[in-house]
C-alpha atoms as a PDB file:
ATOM      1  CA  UNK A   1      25.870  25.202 155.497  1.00  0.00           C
ATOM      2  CA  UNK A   2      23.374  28.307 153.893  1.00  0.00           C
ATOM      3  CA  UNK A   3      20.808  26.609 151.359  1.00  0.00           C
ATOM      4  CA  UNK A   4      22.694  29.314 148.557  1.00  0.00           C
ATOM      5  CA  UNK A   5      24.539  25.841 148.438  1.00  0.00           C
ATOM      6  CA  UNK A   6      22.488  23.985 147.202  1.00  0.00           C
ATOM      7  CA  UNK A   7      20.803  26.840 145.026  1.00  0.00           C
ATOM      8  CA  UNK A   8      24.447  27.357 143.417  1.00  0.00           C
ATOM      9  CA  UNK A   9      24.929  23.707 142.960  1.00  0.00           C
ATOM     10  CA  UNK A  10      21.548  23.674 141.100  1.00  0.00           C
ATOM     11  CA  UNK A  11      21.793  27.234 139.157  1.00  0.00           C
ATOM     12  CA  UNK A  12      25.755  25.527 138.123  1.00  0.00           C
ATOM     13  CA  UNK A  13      24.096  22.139 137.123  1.00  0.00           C
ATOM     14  CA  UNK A  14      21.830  23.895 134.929  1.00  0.00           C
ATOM     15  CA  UNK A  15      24.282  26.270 133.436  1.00  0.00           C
ATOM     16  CA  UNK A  16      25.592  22.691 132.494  1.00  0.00           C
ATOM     17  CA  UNK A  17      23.006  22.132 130.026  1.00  0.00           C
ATOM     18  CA  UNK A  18      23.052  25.338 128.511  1.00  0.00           C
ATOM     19  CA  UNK A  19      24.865  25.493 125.172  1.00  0.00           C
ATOM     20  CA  UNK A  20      28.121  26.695 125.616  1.00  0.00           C
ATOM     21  CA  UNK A  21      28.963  30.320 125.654  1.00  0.00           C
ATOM     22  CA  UNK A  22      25.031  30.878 126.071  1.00  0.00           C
ATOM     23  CA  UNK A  23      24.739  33.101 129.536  1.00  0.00           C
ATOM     24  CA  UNK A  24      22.091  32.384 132.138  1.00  0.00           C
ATOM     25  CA  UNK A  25      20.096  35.219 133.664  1.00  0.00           C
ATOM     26  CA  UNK A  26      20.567  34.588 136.960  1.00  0.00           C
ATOM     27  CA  UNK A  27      17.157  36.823 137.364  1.00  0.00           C
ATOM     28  CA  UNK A  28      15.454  34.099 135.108  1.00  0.00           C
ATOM     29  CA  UNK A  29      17.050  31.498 136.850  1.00  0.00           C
ATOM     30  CA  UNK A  30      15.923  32.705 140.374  1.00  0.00           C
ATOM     31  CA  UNK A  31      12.181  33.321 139.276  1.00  0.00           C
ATOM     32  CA  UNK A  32      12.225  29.284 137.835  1.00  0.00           C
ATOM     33  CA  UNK A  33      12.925  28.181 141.367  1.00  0.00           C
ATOM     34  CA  UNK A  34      10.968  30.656 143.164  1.00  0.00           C
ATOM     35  CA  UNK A  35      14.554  32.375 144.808  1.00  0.00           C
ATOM     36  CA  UNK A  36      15.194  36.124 145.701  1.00  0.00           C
ATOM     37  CA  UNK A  37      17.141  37.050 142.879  1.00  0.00           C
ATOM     38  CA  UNK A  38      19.623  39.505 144.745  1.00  0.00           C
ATOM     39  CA  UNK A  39      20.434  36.675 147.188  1.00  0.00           C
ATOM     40  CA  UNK A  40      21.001  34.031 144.261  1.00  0.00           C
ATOM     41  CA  UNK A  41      23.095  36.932 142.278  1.00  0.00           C
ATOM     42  CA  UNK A  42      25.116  37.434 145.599  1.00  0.00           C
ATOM     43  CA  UNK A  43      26.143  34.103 145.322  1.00  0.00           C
ATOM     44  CA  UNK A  44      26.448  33.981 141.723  1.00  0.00           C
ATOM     45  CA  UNK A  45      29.447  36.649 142.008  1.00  0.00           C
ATOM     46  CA  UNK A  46      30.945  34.432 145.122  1.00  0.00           C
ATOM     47  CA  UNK A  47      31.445  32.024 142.640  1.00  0.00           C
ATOM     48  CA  UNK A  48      32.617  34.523 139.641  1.00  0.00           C
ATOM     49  CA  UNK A  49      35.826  35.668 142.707  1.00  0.00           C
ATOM     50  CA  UNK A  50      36.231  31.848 142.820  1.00  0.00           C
ATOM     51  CA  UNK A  51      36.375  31.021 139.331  1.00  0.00           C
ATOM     52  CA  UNK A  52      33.593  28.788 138.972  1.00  0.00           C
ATOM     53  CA  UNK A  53      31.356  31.408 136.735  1.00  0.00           C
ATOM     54  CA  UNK A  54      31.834  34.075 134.576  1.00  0.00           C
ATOM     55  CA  UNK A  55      30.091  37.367 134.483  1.00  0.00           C
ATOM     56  CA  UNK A  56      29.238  38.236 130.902  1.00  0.00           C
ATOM     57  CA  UNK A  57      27.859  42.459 130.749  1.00  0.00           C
ATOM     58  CA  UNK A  58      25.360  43.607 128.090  1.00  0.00           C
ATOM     59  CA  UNK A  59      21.630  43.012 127.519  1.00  0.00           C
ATOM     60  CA  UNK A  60      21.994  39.422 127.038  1.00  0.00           C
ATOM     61  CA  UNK A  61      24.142  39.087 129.807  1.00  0.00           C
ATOM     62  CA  UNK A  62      24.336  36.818 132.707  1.00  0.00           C
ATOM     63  CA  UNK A  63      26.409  33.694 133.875  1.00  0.00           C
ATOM     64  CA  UNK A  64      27.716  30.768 132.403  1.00  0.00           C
ATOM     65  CA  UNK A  65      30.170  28.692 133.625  1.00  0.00           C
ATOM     66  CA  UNK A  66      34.253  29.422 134.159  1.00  0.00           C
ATOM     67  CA  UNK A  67      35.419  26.063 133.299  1.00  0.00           C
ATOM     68  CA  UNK A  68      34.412  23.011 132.156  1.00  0.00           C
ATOM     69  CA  UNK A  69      31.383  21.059 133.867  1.00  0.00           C
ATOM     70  CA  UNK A  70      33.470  18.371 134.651  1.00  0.00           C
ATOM     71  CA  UNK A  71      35.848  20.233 136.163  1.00  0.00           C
ATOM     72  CA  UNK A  72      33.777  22.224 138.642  1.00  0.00           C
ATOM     73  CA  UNK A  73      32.941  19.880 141.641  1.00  0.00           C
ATOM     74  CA  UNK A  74      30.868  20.659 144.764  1.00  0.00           C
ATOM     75  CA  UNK A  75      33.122  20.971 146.719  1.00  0.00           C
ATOM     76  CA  UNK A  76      34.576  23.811 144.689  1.00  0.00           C
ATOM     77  CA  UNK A  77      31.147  25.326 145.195  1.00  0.00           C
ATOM     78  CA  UNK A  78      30.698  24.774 148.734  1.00  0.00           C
ATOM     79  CA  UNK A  79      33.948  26.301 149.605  1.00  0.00           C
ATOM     80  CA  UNK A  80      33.419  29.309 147.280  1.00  0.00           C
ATOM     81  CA  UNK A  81      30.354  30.265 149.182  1.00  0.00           C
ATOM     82  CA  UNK A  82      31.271  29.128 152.858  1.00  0.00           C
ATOM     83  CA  UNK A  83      34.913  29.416 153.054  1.00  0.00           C
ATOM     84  CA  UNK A  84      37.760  27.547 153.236  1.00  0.00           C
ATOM     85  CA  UNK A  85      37.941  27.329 157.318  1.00  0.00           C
ATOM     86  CA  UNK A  86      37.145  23.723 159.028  1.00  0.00           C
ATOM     87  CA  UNK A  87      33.463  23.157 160.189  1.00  0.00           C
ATOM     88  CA  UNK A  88      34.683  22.125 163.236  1.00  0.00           C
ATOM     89  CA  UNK A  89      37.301  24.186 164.973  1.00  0.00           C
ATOM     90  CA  UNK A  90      39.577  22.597 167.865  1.00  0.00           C
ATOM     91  CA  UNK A  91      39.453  24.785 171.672  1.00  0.00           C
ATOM     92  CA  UNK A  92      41.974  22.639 173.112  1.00  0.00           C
ATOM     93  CA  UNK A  93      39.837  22.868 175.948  1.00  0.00           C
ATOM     94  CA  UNK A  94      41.339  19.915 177.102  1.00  0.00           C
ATOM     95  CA  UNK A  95      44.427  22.539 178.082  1.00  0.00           C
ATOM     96  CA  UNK A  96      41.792  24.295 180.587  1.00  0.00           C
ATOM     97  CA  UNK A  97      41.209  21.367 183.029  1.00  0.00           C
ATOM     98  CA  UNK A  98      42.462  21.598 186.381  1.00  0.00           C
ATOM     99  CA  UNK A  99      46.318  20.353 186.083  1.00  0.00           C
ATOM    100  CA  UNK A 100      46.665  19.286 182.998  1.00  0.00           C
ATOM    101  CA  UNK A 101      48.530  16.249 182.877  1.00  0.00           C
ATOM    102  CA  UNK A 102      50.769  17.187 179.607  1.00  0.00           C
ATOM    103  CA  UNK A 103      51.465  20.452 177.420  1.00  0.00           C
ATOM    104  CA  UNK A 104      51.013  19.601 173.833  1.00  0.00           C
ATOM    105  CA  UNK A 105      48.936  20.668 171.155  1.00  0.00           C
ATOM    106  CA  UNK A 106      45.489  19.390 171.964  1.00  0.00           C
ATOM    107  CA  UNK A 107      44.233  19.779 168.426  1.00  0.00           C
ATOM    108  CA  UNK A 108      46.456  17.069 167.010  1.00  0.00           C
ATOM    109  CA  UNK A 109      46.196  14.416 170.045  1.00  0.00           C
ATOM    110  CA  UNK A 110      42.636  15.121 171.088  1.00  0.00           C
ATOM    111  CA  UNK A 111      40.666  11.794 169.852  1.00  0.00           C
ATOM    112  CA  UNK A 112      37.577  14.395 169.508  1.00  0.00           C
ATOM    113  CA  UNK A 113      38.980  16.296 167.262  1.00  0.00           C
ATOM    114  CA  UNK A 114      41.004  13.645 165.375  1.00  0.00           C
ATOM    115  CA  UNK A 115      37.516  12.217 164.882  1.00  0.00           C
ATOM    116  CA  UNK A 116      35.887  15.296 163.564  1.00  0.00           C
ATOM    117  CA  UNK A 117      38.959  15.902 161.186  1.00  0.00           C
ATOM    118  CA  UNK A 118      38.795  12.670 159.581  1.00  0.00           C
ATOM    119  CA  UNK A 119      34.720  13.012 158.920  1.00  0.00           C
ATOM    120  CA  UNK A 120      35.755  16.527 157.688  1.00  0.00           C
ATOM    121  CA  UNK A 121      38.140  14.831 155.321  1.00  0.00           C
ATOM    122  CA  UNK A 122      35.765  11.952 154.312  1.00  0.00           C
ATOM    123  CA  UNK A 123      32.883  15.145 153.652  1.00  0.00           C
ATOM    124  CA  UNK A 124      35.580  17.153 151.464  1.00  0.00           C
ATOM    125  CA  UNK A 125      37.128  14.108 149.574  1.00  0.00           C
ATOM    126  CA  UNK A 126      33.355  13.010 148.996  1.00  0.00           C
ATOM    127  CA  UNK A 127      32.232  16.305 147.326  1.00  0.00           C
ATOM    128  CA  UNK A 128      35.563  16.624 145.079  1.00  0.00           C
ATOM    129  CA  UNK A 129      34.379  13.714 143.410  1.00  0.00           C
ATOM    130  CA  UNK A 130      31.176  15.211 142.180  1.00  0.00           C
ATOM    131  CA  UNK A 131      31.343  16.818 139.555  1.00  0.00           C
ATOM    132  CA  UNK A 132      28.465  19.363 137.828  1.00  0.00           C
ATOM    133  CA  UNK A 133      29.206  17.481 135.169  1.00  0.00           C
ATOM    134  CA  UNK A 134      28.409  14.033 136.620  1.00  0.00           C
ATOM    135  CA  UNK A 135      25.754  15.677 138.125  1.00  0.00           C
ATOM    136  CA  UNK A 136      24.430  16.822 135.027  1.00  0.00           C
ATOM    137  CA  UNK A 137      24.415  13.264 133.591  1.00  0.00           C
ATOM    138  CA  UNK A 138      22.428  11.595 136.351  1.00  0.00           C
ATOM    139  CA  UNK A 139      19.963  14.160 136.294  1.00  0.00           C
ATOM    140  CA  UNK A 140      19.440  14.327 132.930  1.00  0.00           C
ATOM    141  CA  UNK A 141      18.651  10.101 132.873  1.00  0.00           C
ATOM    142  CA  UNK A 142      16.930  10.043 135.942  1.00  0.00           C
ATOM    143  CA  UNK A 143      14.524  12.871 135.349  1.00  0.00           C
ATOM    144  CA  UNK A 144      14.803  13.554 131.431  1.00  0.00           C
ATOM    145  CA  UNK A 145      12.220  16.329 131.746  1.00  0.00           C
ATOM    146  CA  UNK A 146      14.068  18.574 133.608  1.00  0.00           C
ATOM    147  CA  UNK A 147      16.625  19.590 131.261  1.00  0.00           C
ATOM    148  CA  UNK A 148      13.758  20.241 128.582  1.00  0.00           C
ATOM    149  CA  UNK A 149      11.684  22.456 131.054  1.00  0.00           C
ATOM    150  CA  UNK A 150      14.417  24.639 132.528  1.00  0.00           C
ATOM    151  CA  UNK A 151      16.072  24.893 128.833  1.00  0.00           C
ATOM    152  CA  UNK A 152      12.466  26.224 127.533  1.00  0.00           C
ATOM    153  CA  UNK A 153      11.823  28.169 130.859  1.00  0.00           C
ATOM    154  CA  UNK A 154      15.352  30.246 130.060  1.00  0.00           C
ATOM    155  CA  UNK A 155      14.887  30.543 126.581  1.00  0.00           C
ATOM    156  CA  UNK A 156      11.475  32.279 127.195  1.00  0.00           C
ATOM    157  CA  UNK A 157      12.559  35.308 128.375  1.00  0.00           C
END
């Protein structure tokens, strides 16, 4: 998975905070956290195609979020920026030994790949259930500061 991930999930999270309508330079944003900005706006319009942000023009322009914090999760995120394919992708290569013993579709019966689907699954179920909102939240409690400091940091442009 590319670490714009976890820059996205962060740059969203934040966003979260931000009153609403209120657009985030995403140059601001990537200068708080020490980013390239043309990478972190690269993925910034990965998630504008995907719904997740919006792009808003003009000199106090920038990003803010599509939807509703609680209804953006991380999975929505990851598969914005990575795609929608499988991690792991079945060869069948079970098919390629030396007389196979039956024809059938080695992608379904294979206990390898059953295996890998079913972590997949687990992975993708897990990350739907987080939501930038929730996020948000735990942040916010665990580390109260945070909010405060990136609020003042964007508002200080």
């Amino acid at each position: 998975m590319g670490r714009g991930v976890e820059w996205a999930v962060h740059s969203c999270v934040n966003m979260a905070w931000t009153p609403p309508g209120e657009p985030v330079n995403s140059a601001r944003l990537a200068e708080f956290y020490k980013l390239p900005a043309a990478y972190l706006n690269k993925q910034f319009q990965s998630l504008v195609r995907a719904g997740v942000l919006e792009s808003v023009s003009g000199p106090h322009g920038g990003f803010l979020l599509a939807r509703r914090p609680e209804n953006i999760t991380v999975l929505d995120i990851v598969l914005a920026l990575e795609g929608q394919d499988p991690a792991f992708r079945c060869e069948a290569i079970l098919g390629n030994v030396p007389e196979p013993v039956r024809q059938e579709n080695f992608a379904r019966t294979c206990l390898i790949s059953q295996t890998m689907r079913q972590a997949e699954l687990a992975w993708r179920q897990a990350l739907a259930r987080q939501s930038i909102a929730g996020i948000a939240d735990s942040m916010e409690r665990r580390f109260p500061a945070d909010k405060v400091k990136v609020l003042d940091y964007l508002a200080a442009e």
